[in-house]
Protein backbone atom coordinates (compact mmCIF):
# COMPACT_ATOMS: atom_id res chain seq x y z
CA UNK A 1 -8.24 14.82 37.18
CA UNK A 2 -10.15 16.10 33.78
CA UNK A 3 -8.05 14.52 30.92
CA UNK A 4 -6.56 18.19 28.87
CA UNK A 5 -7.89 18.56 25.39
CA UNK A 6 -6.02 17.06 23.02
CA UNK A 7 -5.25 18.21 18.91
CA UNK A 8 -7.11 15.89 16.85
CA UNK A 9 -5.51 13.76 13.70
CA UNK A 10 -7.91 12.38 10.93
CA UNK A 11 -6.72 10.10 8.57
CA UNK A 12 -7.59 12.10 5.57
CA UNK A 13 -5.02 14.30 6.53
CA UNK A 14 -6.80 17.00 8.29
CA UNK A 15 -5.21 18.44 11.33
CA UNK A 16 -7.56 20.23 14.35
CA UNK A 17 -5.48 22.31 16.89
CA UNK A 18 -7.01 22.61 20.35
CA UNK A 19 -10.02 25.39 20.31
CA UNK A 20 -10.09 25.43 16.58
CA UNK A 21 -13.30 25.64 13.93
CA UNK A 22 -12.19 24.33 10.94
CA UNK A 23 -9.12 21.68 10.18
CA UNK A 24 -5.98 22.96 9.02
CA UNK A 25 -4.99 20.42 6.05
CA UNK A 26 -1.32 20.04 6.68
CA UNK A 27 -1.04 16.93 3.99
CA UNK A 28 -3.60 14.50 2.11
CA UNK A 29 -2.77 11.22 1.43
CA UNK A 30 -4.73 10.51 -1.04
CA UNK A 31 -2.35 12.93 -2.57
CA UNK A 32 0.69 11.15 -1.60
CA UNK A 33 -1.14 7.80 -2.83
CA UNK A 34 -1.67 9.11 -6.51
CA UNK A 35 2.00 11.00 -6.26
CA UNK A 36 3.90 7.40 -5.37
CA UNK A 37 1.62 5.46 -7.94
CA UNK A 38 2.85 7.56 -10.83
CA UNK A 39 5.94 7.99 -9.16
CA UNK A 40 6.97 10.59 -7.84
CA UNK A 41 8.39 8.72 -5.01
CA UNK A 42 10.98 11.23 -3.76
CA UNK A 43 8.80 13.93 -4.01
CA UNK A 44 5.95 12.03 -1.83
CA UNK A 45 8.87 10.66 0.50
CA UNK A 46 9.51 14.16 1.47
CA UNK A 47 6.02 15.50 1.71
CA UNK A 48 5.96 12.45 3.69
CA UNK A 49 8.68 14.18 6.22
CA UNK A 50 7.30 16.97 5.85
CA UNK A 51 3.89 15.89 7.60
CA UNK A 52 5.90 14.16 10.24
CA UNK A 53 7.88 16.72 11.25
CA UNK A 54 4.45 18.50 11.70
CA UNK A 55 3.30 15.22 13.87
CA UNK A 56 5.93 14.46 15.83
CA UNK A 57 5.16 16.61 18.28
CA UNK A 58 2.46 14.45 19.76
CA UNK A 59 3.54 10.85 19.84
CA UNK A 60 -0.06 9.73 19.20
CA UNK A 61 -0.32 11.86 16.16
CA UNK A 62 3.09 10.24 14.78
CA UNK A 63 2.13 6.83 15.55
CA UNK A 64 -1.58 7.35 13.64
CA UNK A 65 0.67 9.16 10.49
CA UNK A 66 3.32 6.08 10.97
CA UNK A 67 -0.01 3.63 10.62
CA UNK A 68 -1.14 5.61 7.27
CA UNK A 69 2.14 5.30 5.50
CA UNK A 70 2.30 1.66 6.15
CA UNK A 71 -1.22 1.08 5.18
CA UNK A 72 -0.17 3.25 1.79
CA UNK A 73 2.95 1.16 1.17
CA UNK A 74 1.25 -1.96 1.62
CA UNK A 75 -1.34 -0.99 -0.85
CA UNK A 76 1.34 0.02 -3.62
CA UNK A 77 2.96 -3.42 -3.01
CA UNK A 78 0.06 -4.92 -3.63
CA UNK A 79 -0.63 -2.27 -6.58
CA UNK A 80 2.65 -2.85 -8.35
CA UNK A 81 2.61 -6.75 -7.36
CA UNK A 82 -0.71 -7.02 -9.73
CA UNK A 83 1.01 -5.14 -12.61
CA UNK A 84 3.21 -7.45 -12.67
């Protein structure tokens, strides 16, 4: 049995739908990272929803998004920690 053909994720936010060229950019987050360093958190917490809400369709595509956000958090912890 021939695995189907999945929609592909990338982490710099590019989204590829099944039998499509080019990848739809739903969100970057190197975007989000520059909008929750100067701080526009609740504005990058809900582009952050946004995306998921796109992903969560495909559990593998929400746990890869999940895996970006934490990576992101961790590195404004670490950002903010140094400031300090």
């Amino acid at each position: 049995m021939k695995p189907t053909p999945q929609a592909s994720f990338s982490y710099d936010g590019s989204y590829r739908p099944v039998g499509s060229g080019k990848p739809l950019c739903l969100f970057s987050f190197i975007l989000l990272y520059r909008m929750l360093v100067q701080a526009h958190v609740q504005l990058a917490w809900f582009g952050i929803m946004q995306f998921l809400m796109h992903m969560k369709s495909s559990q593998r595509h929400f746990q890869r998004a999940m895996s970006c956000i934490l990576s992101i958090k961790y590195q404004l912890l670490v950002h903010f920690s140094h400031d300090k």
